[in-house]
Protein backbone atom coordinates (compact mmCIF):
# COMPACT_ATOMS: atom_id res chain seq x y z
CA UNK A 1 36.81 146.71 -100.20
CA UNK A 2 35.05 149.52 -98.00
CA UNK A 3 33.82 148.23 -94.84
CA UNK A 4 30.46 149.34 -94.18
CA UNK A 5 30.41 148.16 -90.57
CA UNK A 6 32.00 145.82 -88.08
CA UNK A 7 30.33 143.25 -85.97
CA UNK A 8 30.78 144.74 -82.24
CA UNK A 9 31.27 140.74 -80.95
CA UNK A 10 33.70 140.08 -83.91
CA UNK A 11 37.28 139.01 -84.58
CA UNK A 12 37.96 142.43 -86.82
CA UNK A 13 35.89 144.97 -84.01
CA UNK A 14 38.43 143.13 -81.30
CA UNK A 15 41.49 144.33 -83.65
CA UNK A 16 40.40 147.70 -84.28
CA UNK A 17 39.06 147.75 -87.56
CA UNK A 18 36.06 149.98 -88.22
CA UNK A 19 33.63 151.39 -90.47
CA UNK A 20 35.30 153.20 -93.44
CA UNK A 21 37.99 151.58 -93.16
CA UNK A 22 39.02 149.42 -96.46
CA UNK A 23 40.53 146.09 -97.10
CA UNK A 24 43.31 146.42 -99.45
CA UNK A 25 44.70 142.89 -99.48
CA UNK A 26 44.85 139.27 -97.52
CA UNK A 27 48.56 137.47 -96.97
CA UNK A 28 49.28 139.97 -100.12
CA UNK A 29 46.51 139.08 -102.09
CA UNK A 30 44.17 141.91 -103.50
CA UNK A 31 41.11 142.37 -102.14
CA UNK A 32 38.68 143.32 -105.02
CA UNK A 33 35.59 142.24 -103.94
CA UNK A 34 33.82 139.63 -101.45
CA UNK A 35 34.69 137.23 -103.56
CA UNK A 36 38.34 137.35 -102.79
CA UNK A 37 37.46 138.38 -99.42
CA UNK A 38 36.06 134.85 -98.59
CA UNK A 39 38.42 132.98 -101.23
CA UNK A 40 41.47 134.15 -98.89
CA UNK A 41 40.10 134.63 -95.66
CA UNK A 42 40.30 130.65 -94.78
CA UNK A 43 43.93 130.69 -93.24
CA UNK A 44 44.31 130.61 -89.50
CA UNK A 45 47.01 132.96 -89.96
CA UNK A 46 46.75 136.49 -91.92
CA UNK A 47 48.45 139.55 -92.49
CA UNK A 48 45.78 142.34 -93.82
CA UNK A 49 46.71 145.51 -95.54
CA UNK A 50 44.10 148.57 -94.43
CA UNK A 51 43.94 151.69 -95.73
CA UNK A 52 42.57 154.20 -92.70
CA UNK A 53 42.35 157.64 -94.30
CA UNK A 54 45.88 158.15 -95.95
CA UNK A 55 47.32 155.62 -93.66
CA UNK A 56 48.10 151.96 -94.25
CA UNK A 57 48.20 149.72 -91.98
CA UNK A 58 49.23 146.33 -91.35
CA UNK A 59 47.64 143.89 -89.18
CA UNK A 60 48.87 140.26 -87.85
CA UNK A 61 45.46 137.92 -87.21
CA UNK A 62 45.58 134.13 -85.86
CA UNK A 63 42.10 132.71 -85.50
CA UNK A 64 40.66 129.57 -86.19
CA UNK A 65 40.38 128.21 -89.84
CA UNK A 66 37.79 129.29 -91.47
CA UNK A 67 36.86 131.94 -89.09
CA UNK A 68 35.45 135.04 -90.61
CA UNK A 69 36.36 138.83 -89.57
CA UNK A 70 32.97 139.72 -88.52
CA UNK A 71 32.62 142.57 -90.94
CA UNK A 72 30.08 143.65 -93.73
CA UNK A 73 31.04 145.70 -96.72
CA UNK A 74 29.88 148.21 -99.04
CA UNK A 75 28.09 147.10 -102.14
CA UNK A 76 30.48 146.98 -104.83
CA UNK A 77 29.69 148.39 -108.81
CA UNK A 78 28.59 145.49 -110.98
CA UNK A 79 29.33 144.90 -114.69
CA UNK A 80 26.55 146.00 -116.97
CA UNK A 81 25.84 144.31 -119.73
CA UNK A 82 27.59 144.26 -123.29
CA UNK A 83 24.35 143.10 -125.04
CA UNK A 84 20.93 144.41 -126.37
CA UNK A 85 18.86 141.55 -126.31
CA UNK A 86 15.99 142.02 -128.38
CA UNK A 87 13.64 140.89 -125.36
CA UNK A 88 15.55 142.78 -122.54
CA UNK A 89 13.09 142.99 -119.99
CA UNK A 90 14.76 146.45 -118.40
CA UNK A 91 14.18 148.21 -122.00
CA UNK A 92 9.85 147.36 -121.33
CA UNK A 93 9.75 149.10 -118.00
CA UNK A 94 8.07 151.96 -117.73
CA UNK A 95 9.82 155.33 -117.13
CA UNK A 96 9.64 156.60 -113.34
CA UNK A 97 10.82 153.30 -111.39
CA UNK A 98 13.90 153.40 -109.03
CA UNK A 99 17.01 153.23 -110.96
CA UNK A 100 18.03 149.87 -110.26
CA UNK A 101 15.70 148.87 -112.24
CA UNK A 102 16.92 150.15 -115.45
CA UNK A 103 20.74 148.48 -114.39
CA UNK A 104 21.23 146.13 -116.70
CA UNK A 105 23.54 143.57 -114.53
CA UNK A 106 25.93 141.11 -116.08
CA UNK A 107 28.28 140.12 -113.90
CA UNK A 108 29.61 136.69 -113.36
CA UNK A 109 29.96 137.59 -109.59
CA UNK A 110 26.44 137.46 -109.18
CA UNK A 111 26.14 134.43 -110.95
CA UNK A 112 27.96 132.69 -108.91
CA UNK A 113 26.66 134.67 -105.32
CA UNK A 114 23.10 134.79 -106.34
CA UNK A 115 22.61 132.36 -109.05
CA UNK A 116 21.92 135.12 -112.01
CA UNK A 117 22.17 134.40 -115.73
CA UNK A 118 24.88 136.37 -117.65
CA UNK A 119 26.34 135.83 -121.27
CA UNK A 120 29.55 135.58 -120.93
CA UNK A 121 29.80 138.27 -123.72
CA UNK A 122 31.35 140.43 -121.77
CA UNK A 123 33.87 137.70 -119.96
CA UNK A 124 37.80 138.42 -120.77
CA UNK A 125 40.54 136.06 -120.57
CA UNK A 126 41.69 137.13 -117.35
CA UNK A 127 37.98 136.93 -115.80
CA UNK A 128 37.90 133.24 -117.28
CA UNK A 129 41.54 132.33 -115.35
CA UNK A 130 39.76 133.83 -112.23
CA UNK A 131 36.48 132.03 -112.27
CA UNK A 132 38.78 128.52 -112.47
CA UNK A 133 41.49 129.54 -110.47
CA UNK A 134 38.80 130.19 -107.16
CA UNK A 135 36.31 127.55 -108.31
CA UNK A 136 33.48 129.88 -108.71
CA UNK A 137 31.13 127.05 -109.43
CA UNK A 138 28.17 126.28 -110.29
CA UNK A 139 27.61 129.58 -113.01
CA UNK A 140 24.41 130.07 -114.68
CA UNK A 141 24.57 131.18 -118.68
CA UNK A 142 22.42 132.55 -121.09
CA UNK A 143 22.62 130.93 -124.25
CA UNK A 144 19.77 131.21 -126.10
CA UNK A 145 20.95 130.05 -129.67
CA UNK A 146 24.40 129.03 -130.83
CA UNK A 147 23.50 129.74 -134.51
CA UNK A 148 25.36 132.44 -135.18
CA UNK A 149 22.84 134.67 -136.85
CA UNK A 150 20.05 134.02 -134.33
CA UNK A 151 22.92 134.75 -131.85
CA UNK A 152 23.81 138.24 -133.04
CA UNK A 153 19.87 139.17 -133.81
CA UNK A 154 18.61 138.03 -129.89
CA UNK A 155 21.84 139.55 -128.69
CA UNK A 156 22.16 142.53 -130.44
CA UNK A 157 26.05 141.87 -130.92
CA UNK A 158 27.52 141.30 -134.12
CA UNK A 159 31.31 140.42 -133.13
CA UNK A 160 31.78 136.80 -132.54
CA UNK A 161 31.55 136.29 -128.40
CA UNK A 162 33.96 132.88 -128.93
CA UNK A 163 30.76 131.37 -126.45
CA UNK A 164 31.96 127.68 -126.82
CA UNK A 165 35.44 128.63 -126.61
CA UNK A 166 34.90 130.04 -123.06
CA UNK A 167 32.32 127.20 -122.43
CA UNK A 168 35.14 124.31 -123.06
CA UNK A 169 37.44 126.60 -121.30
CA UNK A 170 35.42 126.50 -117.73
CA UNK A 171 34.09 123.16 -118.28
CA UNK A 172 37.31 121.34 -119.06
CA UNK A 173 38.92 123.24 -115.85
CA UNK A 174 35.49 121.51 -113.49
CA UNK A 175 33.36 124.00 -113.54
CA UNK A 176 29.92 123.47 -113.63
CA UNK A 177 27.19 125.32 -115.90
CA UNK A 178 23.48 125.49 -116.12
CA UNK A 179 22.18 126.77 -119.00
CA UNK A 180 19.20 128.88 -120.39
CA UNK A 181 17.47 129.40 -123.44
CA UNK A 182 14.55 132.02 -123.60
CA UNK A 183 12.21 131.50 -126.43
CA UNK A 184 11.38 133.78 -128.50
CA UNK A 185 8.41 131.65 -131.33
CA UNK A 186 9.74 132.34 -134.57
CA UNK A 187 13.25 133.23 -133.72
CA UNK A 188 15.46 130.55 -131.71
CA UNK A 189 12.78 127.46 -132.01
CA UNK A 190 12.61 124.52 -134.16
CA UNK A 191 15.55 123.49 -135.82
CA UNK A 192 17.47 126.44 -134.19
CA UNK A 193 16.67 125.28 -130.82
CA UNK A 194 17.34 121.36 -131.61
CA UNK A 195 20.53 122.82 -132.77
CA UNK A 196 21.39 124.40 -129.64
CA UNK A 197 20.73 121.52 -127.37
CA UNK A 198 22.80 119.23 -129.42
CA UNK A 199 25.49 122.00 -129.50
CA UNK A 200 24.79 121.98 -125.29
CA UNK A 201 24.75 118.86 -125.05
CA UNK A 202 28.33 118.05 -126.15
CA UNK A 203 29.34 119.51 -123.52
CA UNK A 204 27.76 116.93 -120.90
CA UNK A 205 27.97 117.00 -117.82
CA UNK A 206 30.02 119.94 -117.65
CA UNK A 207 27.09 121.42 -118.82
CA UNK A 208 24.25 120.25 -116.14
CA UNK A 209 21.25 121.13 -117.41
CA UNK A 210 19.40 123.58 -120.07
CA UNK A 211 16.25 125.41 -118.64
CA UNK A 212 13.95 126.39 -121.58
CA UNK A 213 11.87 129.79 -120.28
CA UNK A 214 8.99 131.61 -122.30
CA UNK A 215 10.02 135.13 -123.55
CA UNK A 216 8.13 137.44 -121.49
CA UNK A 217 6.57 140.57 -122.91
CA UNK A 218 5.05 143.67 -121.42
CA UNK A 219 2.97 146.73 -122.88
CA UNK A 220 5.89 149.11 -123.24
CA UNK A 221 7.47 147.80 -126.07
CA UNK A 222 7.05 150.51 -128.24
CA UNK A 223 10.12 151.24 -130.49
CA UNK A 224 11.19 147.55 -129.71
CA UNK A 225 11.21 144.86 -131.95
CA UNK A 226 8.13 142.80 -132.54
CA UNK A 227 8.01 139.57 -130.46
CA UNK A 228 5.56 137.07 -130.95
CA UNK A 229 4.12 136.02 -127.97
CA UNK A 230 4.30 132.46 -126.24
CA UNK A 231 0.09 131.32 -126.48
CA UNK A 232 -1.72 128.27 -124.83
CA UNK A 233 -1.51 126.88 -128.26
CA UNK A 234 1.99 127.25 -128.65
CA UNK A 235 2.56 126.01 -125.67
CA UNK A 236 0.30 122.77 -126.40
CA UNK A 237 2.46 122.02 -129.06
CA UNK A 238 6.04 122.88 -127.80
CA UNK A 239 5.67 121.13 -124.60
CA UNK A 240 5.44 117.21 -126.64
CA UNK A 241 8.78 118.20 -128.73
CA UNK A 242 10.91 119.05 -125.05
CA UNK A 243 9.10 116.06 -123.92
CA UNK A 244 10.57 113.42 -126.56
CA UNK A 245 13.99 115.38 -126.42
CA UNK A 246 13.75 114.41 -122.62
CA UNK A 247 12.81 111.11 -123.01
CA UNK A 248 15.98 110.17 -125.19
CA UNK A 249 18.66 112.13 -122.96
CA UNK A 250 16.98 110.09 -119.62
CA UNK A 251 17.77 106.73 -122.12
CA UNK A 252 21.16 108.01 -122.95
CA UNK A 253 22.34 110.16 -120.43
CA UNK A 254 20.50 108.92 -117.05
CA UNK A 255 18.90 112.61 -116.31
CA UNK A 256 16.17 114.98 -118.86
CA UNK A 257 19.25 117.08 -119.06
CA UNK A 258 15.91 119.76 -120.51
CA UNK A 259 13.86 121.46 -118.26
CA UNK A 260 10.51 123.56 -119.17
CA UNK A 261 9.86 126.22 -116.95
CA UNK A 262 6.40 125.68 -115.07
CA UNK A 263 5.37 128.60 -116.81
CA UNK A 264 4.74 126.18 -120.13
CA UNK A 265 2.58 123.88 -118.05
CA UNK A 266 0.86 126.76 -116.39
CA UNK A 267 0.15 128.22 -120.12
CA UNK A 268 -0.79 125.31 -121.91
CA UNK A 269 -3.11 124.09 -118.99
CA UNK A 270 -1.70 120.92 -117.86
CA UNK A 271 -0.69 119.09 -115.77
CA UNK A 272 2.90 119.67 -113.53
CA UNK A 273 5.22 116.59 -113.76
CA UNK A 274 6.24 114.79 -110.13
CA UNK A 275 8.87 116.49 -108.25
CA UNK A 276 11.06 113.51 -109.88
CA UNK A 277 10.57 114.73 -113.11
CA UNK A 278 13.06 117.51 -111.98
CA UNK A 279 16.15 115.59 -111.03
CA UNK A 280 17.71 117.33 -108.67
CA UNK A 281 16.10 120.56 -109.00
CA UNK A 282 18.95 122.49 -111.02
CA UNK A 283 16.91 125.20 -111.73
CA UNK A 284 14.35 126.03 -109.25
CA UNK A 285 14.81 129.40 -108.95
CA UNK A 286 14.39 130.05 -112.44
CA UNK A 287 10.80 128.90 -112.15
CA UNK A 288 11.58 125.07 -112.74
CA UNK A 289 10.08 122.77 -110.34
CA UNK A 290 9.17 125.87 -108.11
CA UNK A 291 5.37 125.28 -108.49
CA UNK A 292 5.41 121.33 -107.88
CA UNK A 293 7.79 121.93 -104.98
CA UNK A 294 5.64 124.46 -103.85
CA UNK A 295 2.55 121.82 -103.70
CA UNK A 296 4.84 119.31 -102.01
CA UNK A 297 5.73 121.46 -99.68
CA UNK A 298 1.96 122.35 -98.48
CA UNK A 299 1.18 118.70 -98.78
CA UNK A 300 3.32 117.99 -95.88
CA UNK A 301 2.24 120.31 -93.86
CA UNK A 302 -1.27 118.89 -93.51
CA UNK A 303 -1.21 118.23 -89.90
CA UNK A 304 -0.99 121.64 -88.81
CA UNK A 305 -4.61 122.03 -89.91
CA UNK A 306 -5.49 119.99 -87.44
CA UNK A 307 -5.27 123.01 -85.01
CA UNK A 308 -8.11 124.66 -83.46
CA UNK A 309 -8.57 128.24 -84.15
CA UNK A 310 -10.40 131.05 -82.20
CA UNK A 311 -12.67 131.07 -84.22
CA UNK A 312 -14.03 130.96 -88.33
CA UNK A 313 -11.60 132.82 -90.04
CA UNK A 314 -11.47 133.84 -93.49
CA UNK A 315 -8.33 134.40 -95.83
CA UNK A 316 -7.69 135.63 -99.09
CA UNK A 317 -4.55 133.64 -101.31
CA UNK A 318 -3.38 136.39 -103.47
CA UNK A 319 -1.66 135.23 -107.00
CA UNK A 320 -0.62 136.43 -109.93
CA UNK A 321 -3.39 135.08 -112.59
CA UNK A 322 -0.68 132.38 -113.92
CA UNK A 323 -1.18 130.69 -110.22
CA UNK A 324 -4.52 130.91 -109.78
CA UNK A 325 -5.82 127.53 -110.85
CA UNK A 326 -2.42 125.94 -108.91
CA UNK A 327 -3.92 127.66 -105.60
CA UNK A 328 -7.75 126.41 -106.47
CA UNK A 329 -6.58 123.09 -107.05
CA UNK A 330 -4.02 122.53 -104.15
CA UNK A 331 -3.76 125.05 -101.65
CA UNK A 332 -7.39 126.26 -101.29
CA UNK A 333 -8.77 122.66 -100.56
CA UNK A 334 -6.08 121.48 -98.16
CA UNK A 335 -6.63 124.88 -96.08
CA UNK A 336 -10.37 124.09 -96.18
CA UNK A 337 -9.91 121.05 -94.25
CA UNK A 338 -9.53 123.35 -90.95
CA UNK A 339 -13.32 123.44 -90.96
CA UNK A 340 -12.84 127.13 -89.17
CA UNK A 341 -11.20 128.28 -92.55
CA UNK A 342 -12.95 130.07 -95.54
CA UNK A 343 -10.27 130.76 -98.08
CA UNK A 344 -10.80 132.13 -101.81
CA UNK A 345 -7.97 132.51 -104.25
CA UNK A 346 -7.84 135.96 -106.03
CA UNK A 347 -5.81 136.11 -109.33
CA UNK A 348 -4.47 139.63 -109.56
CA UNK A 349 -4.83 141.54 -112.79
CA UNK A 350 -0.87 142.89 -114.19
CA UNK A 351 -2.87 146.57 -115.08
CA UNK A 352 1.27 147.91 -114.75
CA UNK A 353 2.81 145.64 -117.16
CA UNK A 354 -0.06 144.62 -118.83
CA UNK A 355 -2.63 140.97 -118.79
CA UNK A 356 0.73 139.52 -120.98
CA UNK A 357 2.29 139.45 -117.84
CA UNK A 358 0.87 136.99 -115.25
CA UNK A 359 3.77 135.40 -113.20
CA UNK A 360 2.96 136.90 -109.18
CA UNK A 361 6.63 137.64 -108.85
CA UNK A 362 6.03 140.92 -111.46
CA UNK A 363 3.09 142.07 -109.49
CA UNK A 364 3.17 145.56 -108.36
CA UNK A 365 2.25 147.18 -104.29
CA UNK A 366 -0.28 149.24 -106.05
CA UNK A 367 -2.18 146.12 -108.55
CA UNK A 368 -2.09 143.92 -104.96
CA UNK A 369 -3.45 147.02 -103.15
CA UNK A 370 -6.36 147.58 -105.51
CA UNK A 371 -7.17 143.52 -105.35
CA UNK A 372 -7.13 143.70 -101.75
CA UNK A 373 -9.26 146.56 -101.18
CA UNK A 374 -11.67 144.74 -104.16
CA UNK A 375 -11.86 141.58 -101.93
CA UNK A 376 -12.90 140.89 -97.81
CA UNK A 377 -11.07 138.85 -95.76
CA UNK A 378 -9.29 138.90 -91.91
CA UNK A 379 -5.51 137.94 -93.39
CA UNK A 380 -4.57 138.79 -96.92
CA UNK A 381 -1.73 135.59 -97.80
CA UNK A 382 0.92 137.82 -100.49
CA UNK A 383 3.26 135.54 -102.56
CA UNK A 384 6.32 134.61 -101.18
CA UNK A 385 8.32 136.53 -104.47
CA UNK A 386 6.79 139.71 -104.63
CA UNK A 387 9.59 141.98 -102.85
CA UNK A 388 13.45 142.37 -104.00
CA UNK A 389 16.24 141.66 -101.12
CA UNK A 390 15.29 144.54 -99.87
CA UNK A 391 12.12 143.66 -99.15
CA UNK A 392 10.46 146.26 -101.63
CA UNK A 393 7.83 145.16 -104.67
CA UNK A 394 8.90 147.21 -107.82
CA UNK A 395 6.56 150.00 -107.16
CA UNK A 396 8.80 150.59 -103.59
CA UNK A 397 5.69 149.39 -101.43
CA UNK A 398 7.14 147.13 -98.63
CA UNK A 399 4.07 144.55 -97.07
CA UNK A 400 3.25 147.53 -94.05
CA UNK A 401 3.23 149.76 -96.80
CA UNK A 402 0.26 147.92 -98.60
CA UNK A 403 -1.11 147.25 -94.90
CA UNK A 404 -1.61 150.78 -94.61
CA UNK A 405 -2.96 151.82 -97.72
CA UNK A 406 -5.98 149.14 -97.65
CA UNK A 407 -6.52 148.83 -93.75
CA UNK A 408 -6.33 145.11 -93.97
CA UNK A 409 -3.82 142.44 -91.99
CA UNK A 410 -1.20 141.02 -95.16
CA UNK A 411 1.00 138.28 -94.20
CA UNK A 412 3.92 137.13 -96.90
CA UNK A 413 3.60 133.09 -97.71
CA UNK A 414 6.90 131.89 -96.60
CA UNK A 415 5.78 128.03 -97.26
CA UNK A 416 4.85 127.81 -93.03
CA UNK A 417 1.14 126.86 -93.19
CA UNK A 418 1.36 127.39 -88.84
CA UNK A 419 2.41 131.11 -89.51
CA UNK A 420 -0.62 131.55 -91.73
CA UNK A 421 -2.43 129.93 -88.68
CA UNK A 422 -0.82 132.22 -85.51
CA UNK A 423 -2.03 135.03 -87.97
CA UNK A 424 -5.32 134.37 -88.55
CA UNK A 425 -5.74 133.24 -84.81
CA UNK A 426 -4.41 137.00 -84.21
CA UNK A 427 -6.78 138.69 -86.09
């Protein structure tokens, strides 16, 4: 592991270690990746191995337990992935985005780090032995269909990927899984998808929870196979059968064990379920419970409109069109009780992926720019998912970026209604 740089306060700065120099193994363990870094780094006592140039050298560290170094390393080079899902959302981007973007990550690193979906396709033996062996757990899997046609169709892989073999594998070892299934109408629903969740379902509670998420579809498909799209309709009607499969695992199991993504609420046009609808919020940041917790969240915060304000102020909620009615019908009047406030909710056309497209978290610098310069207010209120960890929307526009480009103050929604307040007070 290459360190990148050194904390000038820290345990590893103290001991001479610097930039460059790399991490070749812990009380003779290898060092492949932060991962292993952290997994061995818990002894008070450790002998490193770094490699300075074409030196090694070998360094003696006491310290409390626990303690870390106090260094930062270089990105390491993810697994891609050893599928072509049919509804890959990297093969409907447009050409002329930063690379990254066409990466297609599966890594069960990340999984476990960030909470990313992977396959397990791509998962060896020895990668299996390691994810038990360090407890990497909870992961987060991509299943999509255990019938094994559907399976090699979605995934684009025709050799048997042994998926319940490795599943019974990490589950009888304590490992924890949460589950997806993307649906795709016409091609993993109905039977195929009762299928799967009884398949899923056997392995209870190993297996925590299933999150069910609409396929989602942009306007560069061309070349790709046809999808057909999830509608209000469909959504109508799929949301009842989820709904009686959830009302016979709470009976048998104590917990929904299924979870619809808000985005089928937010389709079909009704209403969110209670915050305990969502147990213990498995899945929130693949879009379940997000919305309701979201509401919750401003609910509480009610007596910071209380505050006086320089003056009337005006502010614009920017969405993606998905949220807008959410913001109209829970954000916009609770604001409007500061009698100073005049707030408007603006649902922001997709023109780069297309009107498919309507979550805010897809929303491009250049669609919110043109929204903003469409609209009047004194603070423009961006949502809180719009820019990548490093703090960039998918068009590379960070939030001074759009600042400049319309003239107007933009504040990111980080859930603190009394930031929104010091703003508006500022402008």
């Amino acid at each position: 592991m290459v360190i990148k740089e050194t904390d000038p306060d820290g345990l590893a700065f103290a001991l001479g270690i610097r930039e460059g120099d790399i991490i070749l193994s812990i009380n003779g363990q290898p060092i492949r990746d932060e991962i292993d870094y952290q997994f061995n780094i818990y002894d008070e006592e450790l002998e490193l191995q770094v490699k300075r140039d074409n030196d090694i050298l070998e360094i003696s560290i006491e310290k409390e337990e626990a303690e870390d170094l106090g260094v930062v390393f270089e990105e390491i080079q993810y697994r891609d992935c050893a599928s072509d899902c049919v509804f890959c959302f990297v093969d409907q981007n447009p050409e002329g985005m930063r690379s990254a973007l066409y990466f297609r990550d599966e890594d069960y690193r990340l999984s476990f780090m960030h909470g990313s979906y992977f396959t397990l396709n791509n998962v060896s033996k020895k990668d299996l032995k390691r994810i038990v062996t360090q407890r990497l757990s909870p992961l987060y899997i991509s299943v999509h269909a255990l019938d094994r046609e559907t399976r090699a169709y979605l995934f684009g892989v025709k050799r048997n990927d042994h998926l319940l073999e490795k599943i019974s594998y990490l589950v009888d070892n304590g490992i924890e899984l949460h589950t997806q299934i993307v649906l795709c109408p016409g091609i993993n629903d109905g039977e195929i998808l009762a299928d799967t969740i009884k398949g899923l379902e056997n392995y209870f509670p190993g297996i925590r929870s299933i999150a069910v998420v609409p396929v989602g579809l942009t306007k560069y498909r061309d070349g790709l196979p046809i999808i057909t799209p999830v509608t209000k309709s469909y959504a109508r009607k799929f949301n009842p059968f989820i709904h009686r499969i959830q009302r016979d695992y709470l009976e048998k199991l104590g917990e929904r064990f299924v979870y619809l993504s808000d985005e089928w609420y937010l389709k079909a046009e009704r209403r969110l379920p209670g915050i305990g609808h969502y147990g213990e919020l498995f899945q929130l940041e693949n879009g379940v419970g997000m919305t309701r917790q979201f509401i919750e969240s401003v609910e509480a915060q009610k007596n910071e409109l209380n505050r006086k304000l320089s003056g009337i102020k005006s502010v614009a909620l920017m969405t993606g069109k998905l949220a807008e009615p959410i913001l109209i019908r829970f954000l916009e009047p609770l604001l409007k009780e500061n009698e100073q406030l005049r707030v408007k909710t603006v649902g922001i056309d997709n023109s780069f992926y297309g009107s498919s497209i309507t979550v805010s978290g897809l929303l491009t610098g250049m669609d919110i720019s043109k929204a903003i310069l469409k609209s009047d207010a004194d603070l423009y209120l961006l949502p809180p998912n719009i820019l990548n960890p490093d703090d960039f929307t998918l068009d590379n526009m960070s939030i001074d970026d759009i600042a400049k480009k319309t003239g107007k103050k933009v504040l990111q929604y980080t859930g603190d209604i009394g930031e929104v307040l010091n703003e508006l007070d500022a402008a």
